[in-house]
Structures are given as C-alpha cells and as structure tokens.
PDB file of N, CA and C in Angstrom:
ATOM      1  N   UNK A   1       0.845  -1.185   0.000  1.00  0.00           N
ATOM      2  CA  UNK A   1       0.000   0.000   0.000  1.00  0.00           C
ATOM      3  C   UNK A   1       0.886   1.242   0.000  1.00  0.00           C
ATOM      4  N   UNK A   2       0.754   2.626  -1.279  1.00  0.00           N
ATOM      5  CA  UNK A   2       1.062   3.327  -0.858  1.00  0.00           C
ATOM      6  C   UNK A   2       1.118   4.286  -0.283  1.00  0.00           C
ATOM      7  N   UNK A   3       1.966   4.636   1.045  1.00  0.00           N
ATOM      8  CA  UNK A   3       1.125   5.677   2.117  1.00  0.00           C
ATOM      9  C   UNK A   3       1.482   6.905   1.482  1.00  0.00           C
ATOM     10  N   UNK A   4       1.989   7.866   0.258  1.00  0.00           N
ATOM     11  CA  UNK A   4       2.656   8.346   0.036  1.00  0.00           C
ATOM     12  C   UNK A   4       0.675   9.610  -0.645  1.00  0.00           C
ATOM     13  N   UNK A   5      -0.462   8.518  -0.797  1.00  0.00           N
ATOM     14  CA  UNK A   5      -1.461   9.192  -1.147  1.00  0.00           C
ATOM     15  C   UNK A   5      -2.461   9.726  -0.032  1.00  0.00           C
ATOM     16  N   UNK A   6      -1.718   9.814   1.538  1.00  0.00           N
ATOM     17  CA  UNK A   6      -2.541  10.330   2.203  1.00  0.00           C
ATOM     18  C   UNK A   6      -2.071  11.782   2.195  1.00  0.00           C
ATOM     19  N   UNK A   7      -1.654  12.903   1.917  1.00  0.00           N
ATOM     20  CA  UNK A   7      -1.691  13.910   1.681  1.00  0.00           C
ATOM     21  C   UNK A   7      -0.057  14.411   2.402  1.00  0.00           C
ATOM     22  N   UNK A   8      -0.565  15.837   3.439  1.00  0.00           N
ATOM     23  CA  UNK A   8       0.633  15.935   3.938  1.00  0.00           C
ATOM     24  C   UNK A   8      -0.103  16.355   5.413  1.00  0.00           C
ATOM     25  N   UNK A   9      -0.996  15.670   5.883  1.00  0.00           N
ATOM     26  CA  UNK A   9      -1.313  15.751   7.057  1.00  0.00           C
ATOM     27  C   UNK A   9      -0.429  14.778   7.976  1.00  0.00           C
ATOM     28  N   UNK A  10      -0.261  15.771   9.541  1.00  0.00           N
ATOM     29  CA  UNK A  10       0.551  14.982  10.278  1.00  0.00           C
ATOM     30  C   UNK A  10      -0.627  14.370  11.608  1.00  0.00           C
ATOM     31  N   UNK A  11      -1.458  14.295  11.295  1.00  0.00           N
ATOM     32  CA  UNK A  11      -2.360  13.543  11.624  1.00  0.00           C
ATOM     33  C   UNK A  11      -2.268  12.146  11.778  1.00  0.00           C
ATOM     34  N   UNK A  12      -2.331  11.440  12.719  1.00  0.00           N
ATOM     35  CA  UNK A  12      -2.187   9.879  12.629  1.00  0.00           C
ATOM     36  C   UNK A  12      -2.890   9.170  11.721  1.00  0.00           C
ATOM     37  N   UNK A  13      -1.936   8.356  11.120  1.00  0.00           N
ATOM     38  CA  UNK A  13      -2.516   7.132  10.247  1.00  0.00           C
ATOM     39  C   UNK A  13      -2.874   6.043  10.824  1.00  0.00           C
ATOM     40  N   UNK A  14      -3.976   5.238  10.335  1.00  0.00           N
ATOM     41  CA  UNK A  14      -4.048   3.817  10.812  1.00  0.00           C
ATOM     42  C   UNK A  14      -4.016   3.009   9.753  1.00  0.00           C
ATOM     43  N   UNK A  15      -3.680   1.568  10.157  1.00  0.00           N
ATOM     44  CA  UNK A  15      -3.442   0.426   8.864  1.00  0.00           C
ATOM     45  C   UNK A  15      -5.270  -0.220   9.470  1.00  0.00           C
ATOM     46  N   UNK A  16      -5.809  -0.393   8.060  1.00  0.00           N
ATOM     47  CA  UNK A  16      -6.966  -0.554   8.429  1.00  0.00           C
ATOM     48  C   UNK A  16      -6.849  -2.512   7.945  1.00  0.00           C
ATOM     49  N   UNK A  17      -7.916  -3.115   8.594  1.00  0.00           N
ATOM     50  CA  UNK A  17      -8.060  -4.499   8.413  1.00  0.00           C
ATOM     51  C   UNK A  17      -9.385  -5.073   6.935  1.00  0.00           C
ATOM     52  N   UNK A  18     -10.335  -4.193   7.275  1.00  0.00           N
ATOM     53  CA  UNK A  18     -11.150  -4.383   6.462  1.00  0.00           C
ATOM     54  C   UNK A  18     -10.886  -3.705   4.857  1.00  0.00           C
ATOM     55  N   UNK A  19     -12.136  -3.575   3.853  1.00  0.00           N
ATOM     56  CA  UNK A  19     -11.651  -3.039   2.777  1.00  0.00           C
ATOM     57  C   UNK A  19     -12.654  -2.059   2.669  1.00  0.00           C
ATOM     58  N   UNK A  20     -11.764  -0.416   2.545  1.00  0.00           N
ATOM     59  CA  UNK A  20     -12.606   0.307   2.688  1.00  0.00           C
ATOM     60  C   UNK A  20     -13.248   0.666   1.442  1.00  0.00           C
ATOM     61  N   UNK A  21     -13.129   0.481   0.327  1.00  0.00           N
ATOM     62  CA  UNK A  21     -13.904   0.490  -1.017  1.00  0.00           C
ATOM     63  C   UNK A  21     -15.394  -0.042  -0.466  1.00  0.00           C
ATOM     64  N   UNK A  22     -15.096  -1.326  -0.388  1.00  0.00           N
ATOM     65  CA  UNK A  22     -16.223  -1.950   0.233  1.00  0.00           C
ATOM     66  C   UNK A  22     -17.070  -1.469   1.340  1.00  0.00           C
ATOM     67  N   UNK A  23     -16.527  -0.629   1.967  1.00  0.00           N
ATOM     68  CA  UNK A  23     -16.986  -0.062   2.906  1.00  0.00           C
ATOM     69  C   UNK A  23     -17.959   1.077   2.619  1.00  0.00           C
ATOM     70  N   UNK A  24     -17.306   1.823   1.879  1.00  0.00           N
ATOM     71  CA  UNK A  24     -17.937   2.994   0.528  1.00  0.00           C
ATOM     72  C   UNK A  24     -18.681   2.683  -0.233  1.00  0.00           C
ATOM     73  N   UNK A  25     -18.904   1.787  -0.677  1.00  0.00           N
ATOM     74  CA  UNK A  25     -19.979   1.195  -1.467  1.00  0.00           C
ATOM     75  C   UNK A  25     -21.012   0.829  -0.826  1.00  0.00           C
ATOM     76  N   UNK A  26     -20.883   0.744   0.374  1.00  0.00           N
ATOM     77  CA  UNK A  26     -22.525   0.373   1.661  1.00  0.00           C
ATOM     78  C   UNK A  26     -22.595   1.878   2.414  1.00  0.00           C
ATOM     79  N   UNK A  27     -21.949   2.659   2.025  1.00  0.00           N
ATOM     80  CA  UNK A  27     -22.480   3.711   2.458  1.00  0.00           C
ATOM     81  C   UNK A  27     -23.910   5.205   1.717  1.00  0.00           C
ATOM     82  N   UNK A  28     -24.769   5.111   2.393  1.00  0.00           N
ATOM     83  CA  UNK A  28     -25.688   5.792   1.829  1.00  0.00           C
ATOM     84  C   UNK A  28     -25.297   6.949   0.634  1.00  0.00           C
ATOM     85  N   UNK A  29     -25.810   7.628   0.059  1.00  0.00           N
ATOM     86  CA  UNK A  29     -25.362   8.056  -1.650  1.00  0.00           C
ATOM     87  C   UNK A  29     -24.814   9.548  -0.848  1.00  0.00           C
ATOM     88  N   UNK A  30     -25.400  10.049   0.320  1.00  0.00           N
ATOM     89  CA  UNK A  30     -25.421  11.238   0.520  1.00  0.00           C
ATOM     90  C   UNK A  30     -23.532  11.354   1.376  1.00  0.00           C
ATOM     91  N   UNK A  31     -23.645  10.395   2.085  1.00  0.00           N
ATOM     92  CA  UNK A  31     -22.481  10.449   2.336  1.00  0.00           C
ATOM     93  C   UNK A  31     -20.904   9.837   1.931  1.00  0.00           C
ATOM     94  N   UNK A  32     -21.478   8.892   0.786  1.00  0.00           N
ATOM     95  CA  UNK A  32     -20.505   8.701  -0.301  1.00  0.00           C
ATOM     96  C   UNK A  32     -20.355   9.996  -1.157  1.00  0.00           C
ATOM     97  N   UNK A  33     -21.448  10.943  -1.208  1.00  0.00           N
ATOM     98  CA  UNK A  33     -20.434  12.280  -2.175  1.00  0.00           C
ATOM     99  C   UNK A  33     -20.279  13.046  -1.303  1.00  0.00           C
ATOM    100  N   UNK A  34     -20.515  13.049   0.316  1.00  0.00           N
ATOM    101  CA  UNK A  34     -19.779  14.441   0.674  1.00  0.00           C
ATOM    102  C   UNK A  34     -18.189  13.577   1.082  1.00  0.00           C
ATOM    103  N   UNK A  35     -18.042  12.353   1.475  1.00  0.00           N
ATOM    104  CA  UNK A  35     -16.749  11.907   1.505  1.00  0.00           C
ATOM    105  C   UNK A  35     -16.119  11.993   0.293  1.00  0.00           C
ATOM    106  N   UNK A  36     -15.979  12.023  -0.782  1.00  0.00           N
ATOM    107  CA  UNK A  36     -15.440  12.126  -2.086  1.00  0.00           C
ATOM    108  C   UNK A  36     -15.145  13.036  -1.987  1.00  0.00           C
ATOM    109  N   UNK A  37     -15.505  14.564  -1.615  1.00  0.00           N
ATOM    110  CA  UNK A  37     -15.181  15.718  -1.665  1.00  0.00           C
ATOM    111  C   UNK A  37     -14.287  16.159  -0.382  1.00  0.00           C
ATOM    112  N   UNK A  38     -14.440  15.155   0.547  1.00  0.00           N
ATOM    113  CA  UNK A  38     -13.942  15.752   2.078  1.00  0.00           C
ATOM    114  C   UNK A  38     -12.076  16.290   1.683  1.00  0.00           C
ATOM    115  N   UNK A  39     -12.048  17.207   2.372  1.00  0.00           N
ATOM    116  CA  UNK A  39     -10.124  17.150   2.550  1.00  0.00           C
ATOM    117  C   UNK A  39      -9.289  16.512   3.721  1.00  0.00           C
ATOM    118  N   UNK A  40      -9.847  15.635   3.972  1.00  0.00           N
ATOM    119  CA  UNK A  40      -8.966  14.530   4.822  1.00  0.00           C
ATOM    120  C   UNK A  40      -8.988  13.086   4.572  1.00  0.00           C
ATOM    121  N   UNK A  41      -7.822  11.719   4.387  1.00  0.00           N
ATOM    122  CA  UNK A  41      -8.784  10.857   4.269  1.00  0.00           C
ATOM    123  C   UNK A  41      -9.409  10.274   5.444  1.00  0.00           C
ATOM    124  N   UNK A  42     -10.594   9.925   5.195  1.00  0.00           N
ATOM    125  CA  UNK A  42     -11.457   9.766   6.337  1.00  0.00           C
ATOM    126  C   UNK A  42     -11.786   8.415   5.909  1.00  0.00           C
ATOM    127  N   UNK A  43     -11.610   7.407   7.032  1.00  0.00           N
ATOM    128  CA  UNK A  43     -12.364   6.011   6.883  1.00  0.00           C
ATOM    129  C   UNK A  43     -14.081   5.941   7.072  1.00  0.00           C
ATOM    130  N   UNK A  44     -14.312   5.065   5.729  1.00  0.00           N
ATOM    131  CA  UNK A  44     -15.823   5.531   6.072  1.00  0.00           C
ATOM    132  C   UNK A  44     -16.292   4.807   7.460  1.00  0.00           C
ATOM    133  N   UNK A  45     -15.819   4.272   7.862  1.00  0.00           N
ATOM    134  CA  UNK A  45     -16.673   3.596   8.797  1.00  0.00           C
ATOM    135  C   UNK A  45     -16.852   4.997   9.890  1.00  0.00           C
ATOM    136  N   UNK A  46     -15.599   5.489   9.847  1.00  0.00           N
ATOM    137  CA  UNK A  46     -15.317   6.439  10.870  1.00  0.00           C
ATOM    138  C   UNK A  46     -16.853   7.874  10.476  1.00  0.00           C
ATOM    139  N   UNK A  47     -16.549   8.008   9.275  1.00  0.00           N
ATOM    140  CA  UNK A  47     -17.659   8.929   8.751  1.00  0.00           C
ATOM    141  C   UNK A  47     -19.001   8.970   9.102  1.00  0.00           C
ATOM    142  N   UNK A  48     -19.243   7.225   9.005  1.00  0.00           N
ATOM    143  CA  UNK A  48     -20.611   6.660   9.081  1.00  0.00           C
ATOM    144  C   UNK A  48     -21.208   7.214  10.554  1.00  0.00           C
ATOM    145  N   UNK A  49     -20.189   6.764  11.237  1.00  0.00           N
ATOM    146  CA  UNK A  49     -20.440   6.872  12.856  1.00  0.00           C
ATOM    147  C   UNK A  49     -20.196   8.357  13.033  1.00  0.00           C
ATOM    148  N   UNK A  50     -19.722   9.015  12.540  1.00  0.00           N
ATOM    149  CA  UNK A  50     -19.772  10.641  13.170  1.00  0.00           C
ATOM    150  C   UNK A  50     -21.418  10.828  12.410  1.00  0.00           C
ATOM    151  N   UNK A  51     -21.493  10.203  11.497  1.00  0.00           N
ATOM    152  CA  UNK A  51     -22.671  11.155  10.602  1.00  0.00           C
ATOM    153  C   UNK A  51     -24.279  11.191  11.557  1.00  0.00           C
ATOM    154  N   UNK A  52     -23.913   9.190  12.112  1.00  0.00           N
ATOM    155  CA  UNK A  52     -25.282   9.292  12.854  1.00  0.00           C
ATOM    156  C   UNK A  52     -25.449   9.505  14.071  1.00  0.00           C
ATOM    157  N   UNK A  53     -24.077   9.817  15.038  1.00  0.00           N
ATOM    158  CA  UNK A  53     -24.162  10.438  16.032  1.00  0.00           C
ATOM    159  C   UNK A  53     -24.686  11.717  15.888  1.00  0.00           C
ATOM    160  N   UNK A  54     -24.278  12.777  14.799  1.00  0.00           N
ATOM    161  CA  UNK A  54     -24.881  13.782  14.640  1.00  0.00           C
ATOM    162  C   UNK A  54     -26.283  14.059  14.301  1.00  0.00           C
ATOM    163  N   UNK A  55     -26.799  12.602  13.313  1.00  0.00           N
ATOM    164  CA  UNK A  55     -27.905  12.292  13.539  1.00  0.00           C
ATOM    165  C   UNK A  55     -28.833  12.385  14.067  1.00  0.00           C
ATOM    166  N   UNK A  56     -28.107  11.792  14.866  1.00  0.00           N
ATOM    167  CA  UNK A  56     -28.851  11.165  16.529  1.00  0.00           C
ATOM    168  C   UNK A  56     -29.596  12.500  17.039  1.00  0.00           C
ATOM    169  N   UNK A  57     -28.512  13.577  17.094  1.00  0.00           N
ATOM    170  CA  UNK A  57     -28.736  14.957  18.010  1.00  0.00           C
ATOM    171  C   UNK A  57     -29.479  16.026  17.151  1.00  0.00           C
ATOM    172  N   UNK A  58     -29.220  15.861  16.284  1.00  0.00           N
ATOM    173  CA  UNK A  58     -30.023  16.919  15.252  1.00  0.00           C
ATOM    174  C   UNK A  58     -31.628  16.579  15.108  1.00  0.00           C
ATOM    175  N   UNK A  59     -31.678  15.349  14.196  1.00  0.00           N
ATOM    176  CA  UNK A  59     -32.993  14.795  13.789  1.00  0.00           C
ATOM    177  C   UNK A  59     -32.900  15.687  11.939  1.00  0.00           C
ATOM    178  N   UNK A  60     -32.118  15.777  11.834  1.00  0.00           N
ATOM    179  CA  UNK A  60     -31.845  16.252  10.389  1.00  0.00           C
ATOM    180  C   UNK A  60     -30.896  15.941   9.410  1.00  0.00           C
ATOM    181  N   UNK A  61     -31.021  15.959   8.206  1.00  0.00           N
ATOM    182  CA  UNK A  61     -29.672  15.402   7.647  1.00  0.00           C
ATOM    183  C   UNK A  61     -28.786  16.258   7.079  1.00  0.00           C
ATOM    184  N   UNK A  62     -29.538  17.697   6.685  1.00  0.00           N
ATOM    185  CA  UNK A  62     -28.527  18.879   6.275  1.00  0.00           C
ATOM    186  C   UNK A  62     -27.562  19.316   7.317  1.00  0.00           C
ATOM    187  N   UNK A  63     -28.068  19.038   8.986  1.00  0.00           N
ATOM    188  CA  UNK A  63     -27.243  19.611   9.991  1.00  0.00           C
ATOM    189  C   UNK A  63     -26.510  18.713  10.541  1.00  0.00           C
ATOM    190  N   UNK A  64     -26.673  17.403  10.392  1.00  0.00           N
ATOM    191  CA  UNK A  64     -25.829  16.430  10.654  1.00  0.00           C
ATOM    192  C   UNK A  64     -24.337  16.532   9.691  1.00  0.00           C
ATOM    193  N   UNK A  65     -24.840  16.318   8.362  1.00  0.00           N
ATOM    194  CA  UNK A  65     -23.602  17.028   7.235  1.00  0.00           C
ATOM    195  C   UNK A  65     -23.024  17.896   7.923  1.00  0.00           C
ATOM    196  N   UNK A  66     -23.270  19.341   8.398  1.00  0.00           N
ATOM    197  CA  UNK A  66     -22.453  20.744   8.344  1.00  0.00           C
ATOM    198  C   UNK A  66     -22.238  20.141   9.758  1.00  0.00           C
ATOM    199  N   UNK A  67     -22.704  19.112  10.597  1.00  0.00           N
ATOM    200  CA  UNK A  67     -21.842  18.606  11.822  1.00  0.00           C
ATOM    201  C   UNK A  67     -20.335  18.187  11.417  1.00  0.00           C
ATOM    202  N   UNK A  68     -20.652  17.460   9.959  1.00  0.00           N
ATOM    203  CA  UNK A  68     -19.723  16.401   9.643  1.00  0.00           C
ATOM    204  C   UNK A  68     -18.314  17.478   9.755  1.00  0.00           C
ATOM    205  N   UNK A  69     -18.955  18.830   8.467  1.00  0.00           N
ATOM    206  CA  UNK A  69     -17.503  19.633   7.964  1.00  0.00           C
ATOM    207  C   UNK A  69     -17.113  20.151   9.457  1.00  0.00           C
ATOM    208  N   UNK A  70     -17.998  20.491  10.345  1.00  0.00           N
ATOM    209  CA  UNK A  70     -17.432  21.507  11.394  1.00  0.00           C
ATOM    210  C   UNK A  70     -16.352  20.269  12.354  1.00  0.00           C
ATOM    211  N   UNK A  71     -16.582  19.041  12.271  1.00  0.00           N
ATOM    212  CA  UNK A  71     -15.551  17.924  12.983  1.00  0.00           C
ATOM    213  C   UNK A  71     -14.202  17.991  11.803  1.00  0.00           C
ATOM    214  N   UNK A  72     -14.638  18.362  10.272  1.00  0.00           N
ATOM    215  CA  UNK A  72     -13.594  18.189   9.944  1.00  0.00           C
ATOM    216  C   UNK A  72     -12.498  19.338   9.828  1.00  0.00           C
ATOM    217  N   UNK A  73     -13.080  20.428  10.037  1.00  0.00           N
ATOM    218  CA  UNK A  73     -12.288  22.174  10.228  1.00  0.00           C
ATOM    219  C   UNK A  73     -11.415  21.795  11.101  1.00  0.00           C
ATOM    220  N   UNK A  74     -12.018  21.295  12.396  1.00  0.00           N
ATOM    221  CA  UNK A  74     -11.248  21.045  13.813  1.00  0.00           C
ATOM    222  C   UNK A  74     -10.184  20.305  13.791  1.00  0.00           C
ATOM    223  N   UNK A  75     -10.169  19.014  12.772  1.00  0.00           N
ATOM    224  CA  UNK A  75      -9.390  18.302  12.683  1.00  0.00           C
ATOM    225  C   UNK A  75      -8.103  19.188  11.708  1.00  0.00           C
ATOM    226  N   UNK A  76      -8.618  19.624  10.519  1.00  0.00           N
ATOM    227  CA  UNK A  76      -7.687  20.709  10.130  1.00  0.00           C
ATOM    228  C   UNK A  76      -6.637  21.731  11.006  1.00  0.00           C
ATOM    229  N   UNK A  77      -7.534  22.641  11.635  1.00  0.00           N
ATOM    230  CA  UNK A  77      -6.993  23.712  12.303  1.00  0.00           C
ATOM    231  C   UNK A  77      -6.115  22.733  13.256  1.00  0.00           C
ATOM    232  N   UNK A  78      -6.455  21.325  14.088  1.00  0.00           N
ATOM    233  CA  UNK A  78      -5.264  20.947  14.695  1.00  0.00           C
ATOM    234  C   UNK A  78      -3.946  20.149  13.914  1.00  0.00           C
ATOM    235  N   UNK A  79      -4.569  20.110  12.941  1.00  0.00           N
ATOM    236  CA  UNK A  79      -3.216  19.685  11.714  1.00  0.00           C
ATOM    237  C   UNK A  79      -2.234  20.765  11.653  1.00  0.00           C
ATOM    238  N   UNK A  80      -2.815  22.190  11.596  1.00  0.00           N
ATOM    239  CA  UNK A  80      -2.559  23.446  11.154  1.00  0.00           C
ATOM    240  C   UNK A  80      -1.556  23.886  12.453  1.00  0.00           C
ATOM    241  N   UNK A  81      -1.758  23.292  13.240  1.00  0.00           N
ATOM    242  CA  UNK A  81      -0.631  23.213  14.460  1.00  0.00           C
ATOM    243  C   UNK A  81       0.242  23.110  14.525  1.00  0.00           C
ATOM    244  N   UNK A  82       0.505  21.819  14.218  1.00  0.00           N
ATOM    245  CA  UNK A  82       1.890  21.442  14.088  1.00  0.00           C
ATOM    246  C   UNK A  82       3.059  21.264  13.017  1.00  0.00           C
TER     247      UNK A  82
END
C-alpha cells in the first residue's frame, strides 16, 4: 500500500483491516459524495459513525452534514498546528 497518497497531514494514520472500497460502497449516496469531496482521508466507517451520532442529536440530515464539515475544520486547524 502506498502511504505516500494520504496527503501531507501529520495527523495519525491507521493500517486498516477491512476493505474500505467496500466499505464505501454500503455507504448511503449522501455520504458517499460528501466523503469524495472531504479534505482529509477519512475512513468511512469512521464517517458513518460521526454522521449518525450527529444524527442522533439533530434529527436532520442537512445539519448532521455541516456537523460532519465543522468535525472536519477542527481536525484541520489541529493539523494546522503542528
């Protein structure tokens, strides 16, 4: 595998077990295109589970999304750290 396509975030990597294609392909349509567009790579499983925790708290799916980007700014700006 080459790690050379996760960007230049110093963000921790993980070696994942499952296959995340496969993983992406069972994910609902709405959040297979905002992950396509995201700027981090993000495991979907990891996505899945932020999306319906936000879910959970909203009861909406436009504000669950702008949950998604505002977890992913954060993760930025602490990239932007170091």
């Amino acid at each position: 595998m080459d790690r050379k396509n996760l960007g230049e975030t110093k963000l921790r990597k993980h070696r994942r077990n499952s296959d995340p294609m496969r993983e992406f392909d069972r994910l609902p349509k709405l959040l297979r295109e905002w992950l396509s567009g995201a700027a981090l790579p993000w495991a979907p499983k990891s996505v899945y589970r932020a999306y319906n925790k936000a879910l959970r708290q909203t009861g909406d799916t436009g504000l669950a999304l702008r949950q998604l980007e505002k977890l992913q700014q954060q993760k930025l700006s602490i990239d932007q750290k170091f």
